[in-house]
PDB file of N, CA and C in Angstrom:
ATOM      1  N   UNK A   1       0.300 -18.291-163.120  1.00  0.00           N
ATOM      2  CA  UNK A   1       0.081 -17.336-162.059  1.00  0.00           C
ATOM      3  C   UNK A   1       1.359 -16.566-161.765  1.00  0.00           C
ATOM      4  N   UNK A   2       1.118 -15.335-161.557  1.00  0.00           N
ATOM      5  CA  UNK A   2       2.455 -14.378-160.829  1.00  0.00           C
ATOM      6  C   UNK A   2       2.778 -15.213-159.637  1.00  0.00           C
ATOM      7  N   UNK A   3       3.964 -14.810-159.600  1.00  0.00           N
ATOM      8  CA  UNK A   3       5.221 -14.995-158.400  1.00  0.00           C
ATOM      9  C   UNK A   3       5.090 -13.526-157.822  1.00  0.00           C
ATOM     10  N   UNK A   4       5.077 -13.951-156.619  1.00  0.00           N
ATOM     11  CA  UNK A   4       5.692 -12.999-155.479  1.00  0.00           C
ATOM     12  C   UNK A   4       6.819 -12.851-154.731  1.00  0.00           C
ATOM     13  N   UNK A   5       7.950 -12.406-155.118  1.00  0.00           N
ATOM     14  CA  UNK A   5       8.842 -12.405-153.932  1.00  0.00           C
ATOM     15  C   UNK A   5       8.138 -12.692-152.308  1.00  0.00           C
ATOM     16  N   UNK A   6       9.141 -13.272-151.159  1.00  0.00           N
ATOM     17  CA  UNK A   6       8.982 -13.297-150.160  1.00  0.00           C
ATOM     18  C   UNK A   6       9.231 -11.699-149.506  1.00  0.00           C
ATOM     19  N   UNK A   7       8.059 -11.144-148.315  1.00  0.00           N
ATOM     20  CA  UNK A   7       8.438 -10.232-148.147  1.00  0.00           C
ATOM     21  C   UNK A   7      10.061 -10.179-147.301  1.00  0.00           C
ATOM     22  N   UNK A   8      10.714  -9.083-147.516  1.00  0.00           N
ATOM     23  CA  UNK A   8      11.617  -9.413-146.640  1.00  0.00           C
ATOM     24  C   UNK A   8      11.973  -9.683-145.137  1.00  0.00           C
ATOM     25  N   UNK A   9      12.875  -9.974-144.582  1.00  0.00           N
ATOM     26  CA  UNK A   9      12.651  -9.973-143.132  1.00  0.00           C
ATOM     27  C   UNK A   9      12.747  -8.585-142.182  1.00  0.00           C
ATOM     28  N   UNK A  10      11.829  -8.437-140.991  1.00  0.00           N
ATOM     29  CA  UNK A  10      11.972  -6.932-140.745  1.00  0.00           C
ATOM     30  C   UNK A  10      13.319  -6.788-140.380  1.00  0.00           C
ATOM     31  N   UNK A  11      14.320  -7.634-139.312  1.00  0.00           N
ATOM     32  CA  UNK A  11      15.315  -7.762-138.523  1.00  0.00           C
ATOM     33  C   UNK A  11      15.963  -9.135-138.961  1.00  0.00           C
ATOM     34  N   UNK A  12      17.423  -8.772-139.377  1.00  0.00           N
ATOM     35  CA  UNK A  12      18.311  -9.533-139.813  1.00  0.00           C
ATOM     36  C   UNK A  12      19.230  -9.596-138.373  1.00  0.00           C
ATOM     37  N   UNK A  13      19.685 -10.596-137.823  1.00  0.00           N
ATOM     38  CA  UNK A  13      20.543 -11.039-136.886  1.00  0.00           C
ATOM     39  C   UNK A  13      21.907 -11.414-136.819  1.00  0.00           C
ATOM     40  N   UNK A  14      23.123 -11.265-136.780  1.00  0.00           N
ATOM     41  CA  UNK A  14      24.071 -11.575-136.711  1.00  0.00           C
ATOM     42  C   UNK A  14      25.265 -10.920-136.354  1.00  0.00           C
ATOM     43  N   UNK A  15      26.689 -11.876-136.638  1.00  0.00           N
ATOM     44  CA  UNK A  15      27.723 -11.266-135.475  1.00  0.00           C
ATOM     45  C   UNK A  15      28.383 -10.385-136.525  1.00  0.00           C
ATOM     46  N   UNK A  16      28.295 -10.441-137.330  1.00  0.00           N
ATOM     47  CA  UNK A  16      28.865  -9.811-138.368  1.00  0.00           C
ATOM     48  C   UNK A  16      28.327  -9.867-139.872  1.00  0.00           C
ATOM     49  N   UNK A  17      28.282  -8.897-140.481  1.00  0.00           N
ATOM     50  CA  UNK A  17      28.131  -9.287-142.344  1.00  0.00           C
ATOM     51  C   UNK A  17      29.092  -8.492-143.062  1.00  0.00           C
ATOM     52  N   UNK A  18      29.272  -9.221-144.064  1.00  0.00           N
ATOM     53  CA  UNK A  18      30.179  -8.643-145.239  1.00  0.00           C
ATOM     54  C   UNK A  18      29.737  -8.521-146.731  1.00  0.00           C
ATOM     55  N   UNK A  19      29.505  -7.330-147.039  1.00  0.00           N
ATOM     56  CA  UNK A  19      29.232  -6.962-148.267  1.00  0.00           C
ATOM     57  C   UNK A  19      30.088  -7.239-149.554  1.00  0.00           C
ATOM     58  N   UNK A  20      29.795  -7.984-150.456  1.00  0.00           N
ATOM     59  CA  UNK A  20      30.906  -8.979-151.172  1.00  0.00           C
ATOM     60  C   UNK A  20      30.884  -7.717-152.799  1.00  0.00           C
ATOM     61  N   UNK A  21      32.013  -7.319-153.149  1.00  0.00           N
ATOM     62  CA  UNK A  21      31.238  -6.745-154.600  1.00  0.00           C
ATOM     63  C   UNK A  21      31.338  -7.798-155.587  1.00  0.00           C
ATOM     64  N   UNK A  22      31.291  -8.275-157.407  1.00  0.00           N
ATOM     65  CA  UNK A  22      30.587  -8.840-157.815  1.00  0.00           C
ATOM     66  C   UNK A  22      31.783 -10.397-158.247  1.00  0.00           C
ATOM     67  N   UNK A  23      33.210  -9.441-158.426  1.00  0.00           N
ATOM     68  CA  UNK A  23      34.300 -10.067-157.763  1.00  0.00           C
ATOM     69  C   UNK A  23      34.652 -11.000-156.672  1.00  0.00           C
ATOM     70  N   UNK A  24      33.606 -11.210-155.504  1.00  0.00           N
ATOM     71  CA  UNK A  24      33.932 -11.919-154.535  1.00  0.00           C
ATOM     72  C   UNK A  24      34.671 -10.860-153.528  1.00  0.00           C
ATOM     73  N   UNK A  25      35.705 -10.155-153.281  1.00  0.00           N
ATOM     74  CA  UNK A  25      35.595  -9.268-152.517  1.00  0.00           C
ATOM     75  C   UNK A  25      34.914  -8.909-151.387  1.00  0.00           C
ATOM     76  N   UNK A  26      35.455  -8.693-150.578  1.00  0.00           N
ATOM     77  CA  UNK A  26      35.016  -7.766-149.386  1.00  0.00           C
ATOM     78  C   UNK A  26      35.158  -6.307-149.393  1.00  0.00           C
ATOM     79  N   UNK A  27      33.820  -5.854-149.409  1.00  0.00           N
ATOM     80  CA  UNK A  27      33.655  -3.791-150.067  1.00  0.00           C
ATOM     81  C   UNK A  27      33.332  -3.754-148.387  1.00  0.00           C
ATOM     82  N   UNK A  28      33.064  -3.896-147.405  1.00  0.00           N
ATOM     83  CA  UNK A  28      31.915  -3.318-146.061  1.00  0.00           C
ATOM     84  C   UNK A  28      31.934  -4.817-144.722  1.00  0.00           C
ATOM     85  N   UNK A  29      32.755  -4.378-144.308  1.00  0.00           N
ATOM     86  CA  UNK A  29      32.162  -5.370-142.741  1.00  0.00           C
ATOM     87  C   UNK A  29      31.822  -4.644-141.451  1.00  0.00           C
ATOM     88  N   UNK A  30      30.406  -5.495-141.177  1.00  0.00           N
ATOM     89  CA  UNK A  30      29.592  -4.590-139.691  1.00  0.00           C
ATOM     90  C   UNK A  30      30.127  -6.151-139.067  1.00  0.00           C
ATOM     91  N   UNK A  31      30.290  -5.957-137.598  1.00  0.00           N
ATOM     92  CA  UNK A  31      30.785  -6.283-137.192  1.00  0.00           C
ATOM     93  C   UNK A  31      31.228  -6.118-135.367  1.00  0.00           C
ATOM     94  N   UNK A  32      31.201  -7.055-134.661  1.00  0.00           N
ATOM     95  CA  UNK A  32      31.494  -7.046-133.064  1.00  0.00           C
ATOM     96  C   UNK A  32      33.118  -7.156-132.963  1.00  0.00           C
ATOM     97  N   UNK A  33      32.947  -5.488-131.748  1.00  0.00           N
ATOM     98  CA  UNK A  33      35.017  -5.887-131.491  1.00  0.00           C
ATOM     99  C   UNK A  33      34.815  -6.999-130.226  1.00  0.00           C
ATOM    100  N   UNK A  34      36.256  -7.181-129.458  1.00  0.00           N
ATOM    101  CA  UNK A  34      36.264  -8.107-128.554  1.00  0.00           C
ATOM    102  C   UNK A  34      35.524  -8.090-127.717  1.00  0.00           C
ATOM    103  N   UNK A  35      35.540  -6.222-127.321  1.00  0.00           N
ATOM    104  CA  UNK A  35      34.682  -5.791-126.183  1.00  0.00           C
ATOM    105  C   UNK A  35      32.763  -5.821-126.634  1.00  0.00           C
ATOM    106  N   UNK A  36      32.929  -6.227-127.844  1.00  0.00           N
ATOM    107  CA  UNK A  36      30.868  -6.260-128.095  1.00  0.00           C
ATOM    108  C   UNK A  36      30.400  -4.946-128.058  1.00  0.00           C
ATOM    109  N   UNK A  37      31.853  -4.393-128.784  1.00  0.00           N
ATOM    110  CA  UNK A  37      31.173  -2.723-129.403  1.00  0.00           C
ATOM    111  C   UNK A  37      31.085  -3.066-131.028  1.00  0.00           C
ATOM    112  N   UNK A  38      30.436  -2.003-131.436  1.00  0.00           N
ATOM    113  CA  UNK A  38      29.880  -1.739-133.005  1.00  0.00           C
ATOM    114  C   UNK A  38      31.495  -1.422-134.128  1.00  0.00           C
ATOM    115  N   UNK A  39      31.156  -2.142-135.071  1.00  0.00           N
ATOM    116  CA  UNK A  39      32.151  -1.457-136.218  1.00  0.00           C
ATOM    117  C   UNK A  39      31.813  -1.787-137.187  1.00  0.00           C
ATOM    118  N   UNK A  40      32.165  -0.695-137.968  1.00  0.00           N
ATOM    119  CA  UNK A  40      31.917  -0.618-139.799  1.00  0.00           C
ATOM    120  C   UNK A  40      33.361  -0.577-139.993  1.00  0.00           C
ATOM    121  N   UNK A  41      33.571  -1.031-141.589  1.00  0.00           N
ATOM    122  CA  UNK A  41      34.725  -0.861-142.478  1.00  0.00           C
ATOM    123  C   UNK A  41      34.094  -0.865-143.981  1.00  0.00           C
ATOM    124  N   UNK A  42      34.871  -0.074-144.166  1.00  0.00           N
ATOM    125  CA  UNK A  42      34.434   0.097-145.535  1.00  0.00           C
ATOM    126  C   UNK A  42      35.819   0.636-146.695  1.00  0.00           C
ATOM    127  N   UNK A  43      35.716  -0.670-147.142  1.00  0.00           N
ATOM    128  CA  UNK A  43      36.683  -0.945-148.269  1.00  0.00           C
ATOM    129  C   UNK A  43      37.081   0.140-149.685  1.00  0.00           C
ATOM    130  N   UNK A  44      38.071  -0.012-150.418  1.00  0.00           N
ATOM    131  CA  UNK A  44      38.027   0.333-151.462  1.00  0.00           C
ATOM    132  C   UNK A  44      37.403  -0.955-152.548  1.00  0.00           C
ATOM    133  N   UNK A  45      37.433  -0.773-153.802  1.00  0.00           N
ATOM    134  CA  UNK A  45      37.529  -2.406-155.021  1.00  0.00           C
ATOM    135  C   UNK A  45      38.273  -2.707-154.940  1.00  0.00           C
ATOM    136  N   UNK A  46      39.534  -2.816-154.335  1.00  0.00           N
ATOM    137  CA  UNK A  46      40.878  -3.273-154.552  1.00  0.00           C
ATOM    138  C   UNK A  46      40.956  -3.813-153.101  1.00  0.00           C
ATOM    139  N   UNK A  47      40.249  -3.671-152.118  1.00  0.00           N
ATOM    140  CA  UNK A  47      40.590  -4.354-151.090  1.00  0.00           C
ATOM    141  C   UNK A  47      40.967  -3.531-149.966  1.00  0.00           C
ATOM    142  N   UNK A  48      41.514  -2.273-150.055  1.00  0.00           N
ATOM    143  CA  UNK A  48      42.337  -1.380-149.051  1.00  0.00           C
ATOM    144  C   UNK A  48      41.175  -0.744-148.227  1.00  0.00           C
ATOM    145  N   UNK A  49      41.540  -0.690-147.389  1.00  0.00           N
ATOM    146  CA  UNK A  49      40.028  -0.183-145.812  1.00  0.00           C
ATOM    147  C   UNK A  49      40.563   1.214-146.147  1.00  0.00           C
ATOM    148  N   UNK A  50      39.309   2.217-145.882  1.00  0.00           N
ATOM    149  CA  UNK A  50      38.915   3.080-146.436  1.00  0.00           C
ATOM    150  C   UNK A  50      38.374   4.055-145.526  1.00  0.00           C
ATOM    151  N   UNK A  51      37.514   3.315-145.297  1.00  0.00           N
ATOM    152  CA  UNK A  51      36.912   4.344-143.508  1.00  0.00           C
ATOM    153  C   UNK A  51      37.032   2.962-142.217  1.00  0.00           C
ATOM    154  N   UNK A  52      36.769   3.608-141.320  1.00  0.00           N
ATOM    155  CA  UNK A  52      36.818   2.515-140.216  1.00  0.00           C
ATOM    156  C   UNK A  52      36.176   3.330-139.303  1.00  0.00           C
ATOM    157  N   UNK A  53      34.921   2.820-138.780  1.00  0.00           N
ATOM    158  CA  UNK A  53      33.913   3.489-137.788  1.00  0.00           C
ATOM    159  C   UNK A  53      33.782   2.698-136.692  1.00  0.00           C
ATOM    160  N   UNK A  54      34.330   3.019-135.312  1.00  0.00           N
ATOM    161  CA  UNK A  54      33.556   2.057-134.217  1.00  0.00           C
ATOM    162  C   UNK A  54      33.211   2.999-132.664  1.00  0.00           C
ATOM    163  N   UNK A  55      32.059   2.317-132.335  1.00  0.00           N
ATOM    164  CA  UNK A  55      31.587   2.835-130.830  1.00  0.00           C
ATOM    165  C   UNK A  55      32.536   1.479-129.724  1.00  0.00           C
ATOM    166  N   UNK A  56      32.749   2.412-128.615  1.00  0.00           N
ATOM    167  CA  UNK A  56      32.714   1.626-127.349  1.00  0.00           C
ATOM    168  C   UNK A  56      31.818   2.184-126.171  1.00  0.00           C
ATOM    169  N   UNK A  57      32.418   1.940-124.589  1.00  0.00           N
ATOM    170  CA  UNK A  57      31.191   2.422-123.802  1.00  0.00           C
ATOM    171  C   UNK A  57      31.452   3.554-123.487  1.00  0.00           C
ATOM    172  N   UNK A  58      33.158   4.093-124.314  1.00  0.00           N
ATOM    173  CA  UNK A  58      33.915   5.510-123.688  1.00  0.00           C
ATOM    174  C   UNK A  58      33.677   6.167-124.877  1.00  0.00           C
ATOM    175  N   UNK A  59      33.395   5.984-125.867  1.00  0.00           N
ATOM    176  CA  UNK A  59      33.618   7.361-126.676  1.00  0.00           C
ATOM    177  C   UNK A  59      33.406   6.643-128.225  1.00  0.00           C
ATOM    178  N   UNK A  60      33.645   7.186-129.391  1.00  0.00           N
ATOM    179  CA  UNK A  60      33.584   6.324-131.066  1.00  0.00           C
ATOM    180  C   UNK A  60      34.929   7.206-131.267  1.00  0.00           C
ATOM    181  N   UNK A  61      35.434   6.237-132.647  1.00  0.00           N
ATOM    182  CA  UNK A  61      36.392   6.928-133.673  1.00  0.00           C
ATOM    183  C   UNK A  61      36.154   6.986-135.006  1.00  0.00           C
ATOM    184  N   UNK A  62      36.457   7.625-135.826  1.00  0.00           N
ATOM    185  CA  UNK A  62      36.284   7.465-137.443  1.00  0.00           C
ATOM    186  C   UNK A  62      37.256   8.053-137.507  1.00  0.00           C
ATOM    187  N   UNK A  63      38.209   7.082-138.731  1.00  0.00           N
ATOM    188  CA  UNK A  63      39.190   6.658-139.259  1.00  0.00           C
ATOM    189  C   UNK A  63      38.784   6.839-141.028  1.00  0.00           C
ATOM    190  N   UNK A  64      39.462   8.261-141.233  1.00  0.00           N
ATOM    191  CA  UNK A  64      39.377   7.826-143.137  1.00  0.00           C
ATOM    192  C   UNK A  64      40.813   7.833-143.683  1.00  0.00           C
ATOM    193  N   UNK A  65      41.199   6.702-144.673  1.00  0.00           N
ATOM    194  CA  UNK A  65      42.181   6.398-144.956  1.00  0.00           C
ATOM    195  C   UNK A  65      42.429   7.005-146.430  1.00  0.00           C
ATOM    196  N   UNK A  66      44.337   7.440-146.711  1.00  0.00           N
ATOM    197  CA  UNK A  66      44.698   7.909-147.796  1.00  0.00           C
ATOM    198  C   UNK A  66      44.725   6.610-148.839  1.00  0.00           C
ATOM    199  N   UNK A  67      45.389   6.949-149.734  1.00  0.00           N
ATOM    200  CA  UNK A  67      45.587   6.178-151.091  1.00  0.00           C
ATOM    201  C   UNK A  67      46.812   4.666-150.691  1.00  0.00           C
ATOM    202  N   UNK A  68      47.596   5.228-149.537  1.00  0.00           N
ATOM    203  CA  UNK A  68      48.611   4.310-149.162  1.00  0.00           C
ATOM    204  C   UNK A  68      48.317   3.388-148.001  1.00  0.00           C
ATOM    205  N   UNK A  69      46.810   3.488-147.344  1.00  0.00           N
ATOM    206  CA  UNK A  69      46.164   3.158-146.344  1.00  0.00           C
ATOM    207  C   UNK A  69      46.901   3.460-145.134  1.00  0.00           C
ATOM    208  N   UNK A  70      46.881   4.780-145.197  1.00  0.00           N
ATOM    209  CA  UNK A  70      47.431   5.647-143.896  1.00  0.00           C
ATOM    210  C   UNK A  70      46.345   6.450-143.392  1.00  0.00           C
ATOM    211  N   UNK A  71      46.096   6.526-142.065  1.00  0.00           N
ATOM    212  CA  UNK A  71      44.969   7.619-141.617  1.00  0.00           C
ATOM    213  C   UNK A  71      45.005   9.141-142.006  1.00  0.00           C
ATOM    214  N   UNK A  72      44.227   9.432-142.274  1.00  0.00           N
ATOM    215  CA  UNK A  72      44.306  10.958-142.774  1.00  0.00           C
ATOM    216  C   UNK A  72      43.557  11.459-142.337  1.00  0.00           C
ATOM    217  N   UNK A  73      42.414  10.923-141.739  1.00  0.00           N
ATOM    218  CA  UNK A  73      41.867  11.915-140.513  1.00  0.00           C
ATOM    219  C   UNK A  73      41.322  10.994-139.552  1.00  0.00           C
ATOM    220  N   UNK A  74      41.302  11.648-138.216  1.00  0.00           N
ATOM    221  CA  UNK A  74      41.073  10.878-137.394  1.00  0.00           C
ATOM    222  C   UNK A  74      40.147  11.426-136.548  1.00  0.00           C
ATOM    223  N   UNK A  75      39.228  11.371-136.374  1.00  0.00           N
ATOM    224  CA  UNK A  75      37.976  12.159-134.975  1.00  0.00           C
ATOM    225  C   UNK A  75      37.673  11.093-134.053  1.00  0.00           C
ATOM    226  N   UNK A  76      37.879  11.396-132.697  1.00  0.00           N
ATOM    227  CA  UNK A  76      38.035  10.700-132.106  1.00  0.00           C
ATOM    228  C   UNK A  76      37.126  11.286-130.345  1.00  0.00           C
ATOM    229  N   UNK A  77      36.142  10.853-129.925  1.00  0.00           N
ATOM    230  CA  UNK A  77      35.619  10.772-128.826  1.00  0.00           C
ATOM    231  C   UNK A  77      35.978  10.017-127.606  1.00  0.00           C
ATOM    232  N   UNK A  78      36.266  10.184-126.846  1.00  0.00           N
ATOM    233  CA  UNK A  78      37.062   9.234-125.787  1.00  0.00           C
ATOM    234  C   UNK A  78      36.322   9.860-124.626  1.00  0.00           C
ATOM    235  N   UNK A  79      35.907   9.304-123.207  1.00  0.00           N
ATOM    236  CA  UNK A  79      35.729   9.773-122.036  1.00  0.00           C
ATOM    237  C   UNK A  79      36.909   9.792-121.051  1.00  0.00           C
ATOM    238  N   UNK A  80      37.563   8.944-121.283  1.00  0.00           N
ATOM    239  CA  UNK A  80      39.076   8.926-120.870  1.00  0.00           C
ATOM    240  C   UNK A  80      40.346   9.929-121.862  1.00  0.00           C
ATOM    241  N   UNK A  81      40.499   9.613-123.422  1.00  0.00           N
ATOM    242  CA  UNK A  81      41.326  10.500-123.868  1.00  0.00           C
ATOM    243  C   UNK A  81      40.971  11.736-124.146  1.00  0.00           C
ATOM    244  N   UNK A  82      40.187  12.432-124.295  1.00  0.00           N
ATOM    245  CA  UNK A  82      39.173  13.440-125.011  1.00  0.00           C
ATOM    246  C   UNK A  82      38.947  13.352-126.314  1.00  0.00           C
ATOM    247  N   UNK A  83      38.517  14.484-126.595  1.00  0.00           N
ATOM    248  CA  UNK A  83      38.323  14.402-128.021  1.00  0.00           C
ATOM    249  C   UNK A  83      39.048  15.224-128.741  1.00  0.00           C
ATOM    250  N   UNK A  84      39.468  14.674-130.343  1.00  0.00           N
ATOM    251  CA  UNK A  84      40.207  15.258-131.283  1.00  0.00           C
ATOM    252  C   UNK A  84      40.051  15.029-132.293  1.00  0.00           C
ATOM    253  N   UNK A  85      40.877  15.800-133.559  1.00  0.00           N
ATOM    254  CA  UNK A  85      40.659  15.762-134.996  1.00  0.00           C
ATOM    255  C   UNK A  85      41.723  15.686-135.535  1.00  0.00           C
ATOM    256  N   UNK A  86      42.551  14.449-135.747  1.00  0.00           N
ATOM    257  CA  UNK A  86      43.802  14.199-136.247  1.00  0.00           C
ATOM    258  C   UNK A  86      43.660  14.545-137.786  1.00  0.00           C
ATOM    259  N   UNK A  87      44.884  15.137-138.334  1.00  0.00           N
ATOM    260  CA  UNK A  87      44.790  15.471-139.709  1.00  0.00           C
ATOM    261  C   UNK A  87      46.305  15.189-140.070  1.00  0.00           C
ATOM    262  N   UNK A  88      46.282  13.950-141.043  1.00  0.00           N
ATOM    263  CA  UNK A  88      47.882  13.518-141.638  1.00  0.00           C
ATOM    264  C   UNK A  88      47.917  13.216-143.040  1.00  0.00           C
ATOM    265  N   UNK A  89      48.692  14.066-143.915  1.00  0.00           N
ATOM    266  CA  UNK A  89      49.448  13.583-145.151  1.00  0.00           C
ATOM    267  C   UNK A  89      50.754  13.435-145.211  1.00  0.00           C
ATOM    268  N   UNK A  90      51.315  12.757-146.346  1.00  0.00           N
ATOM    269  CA  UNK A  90      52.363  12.079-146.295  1.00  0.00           C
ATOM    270  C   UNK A  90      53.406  13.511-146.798  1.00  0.00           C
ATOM    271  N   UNK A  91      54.231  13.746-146.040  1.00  0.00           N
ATOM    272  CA  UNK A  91      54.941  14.396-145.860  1.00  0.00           C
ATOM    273  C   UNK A  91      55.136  15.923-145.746  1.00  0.00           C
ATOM    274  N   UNK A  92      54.596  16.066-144.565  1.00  0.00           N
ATOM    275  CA  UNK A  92      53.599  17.018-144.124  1.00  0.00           C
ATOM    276  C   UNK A  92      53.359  16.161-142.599  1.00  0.00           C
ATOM    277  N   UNK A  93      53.806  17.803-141.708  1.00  0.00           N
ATOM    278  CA  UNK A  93      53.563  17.549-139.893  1.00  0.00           C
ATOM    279  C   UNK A  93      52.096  17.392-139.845  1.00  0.00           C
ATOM    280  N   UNK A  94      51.780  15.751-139.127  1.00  0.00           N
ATOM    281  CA  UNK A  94      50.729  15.567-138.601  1.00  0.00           C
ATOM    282  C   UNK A  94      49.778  16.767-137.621  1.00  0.00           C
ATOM    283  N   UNK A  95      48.632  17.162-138.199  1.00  0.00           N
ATOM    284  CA  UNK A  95      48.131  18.225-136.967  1.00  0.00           C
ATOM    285  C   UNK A  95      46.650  17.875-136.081  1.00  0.00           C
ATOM    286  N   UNK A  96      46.854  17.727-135.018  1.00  0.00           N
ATOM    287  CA  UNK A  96      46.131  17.824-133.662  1.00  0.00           C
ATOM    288  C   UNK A  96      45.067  18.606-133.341  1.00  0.00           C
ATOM    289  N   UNK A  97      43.858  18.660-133.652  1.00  0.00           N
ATOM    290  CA  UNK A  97      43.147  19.783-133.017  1.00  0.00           C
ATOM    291  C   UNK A  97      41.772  19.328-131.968  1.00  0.00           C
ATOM    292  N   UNK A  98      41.886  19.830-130.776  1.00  0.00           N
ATOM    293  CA  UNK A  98      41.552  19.273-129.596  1.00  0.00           C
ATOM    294  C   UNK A  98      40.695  20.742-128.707  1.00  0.00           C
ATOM    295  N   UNK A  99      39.953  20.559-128.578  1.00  0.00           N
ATOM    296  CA  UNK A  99      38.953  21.493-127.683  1.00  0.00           C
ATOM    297  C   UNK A  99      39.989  22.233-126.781  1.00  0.00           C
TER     298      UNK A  99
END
């Protein structure tokens, strides 16, 4: 007789998961900050964080990182700081752009 896979589950639960690539590695962690806001990371194959996405109750940031794991851009929502669009390469004036 055929086999059926189990269907899957609708809702997966937890405090965090990590997406492993085939290496063992960590490529992706979702994830709770202290405060029990939302975050993604998302790796290179080599290990180096790559983007970095998180909400709080004031505002989100996204964080994409260069080759040296330096921010190179930064957008940033704040209800307290405002909002902005950090833009940095390595050697070369960091630039600011803000409503």
């Amino acid at each position: 007789l055929p086999t059926h896979p189990a269907p899957p589950p609708e809702v997966l639960r937890a405090y965090a998961f990590e997406l492993l690539s085939k290496e063992g590695k960590v490529v992706a962690q979702l994830f709770t900050a202290e405060d029990g806001s939302g975050n993604l990371r998302l790796r290179s194959g080599d290990g180096m964080v790559r983007v970095k996405l998180g909400a709080t109750a004031d505002g989100t940031a996204m964080h994409l990182f260069d080759a040296q794991a330096e921010p190179a851009v930064s957008l940033i929502t704040d209800e307290k700081l405002g909002t902005s669009v950090t833009l940095a390469q390595k050697g070369k004036q960091k630039r600011v752009i803000e409503p």
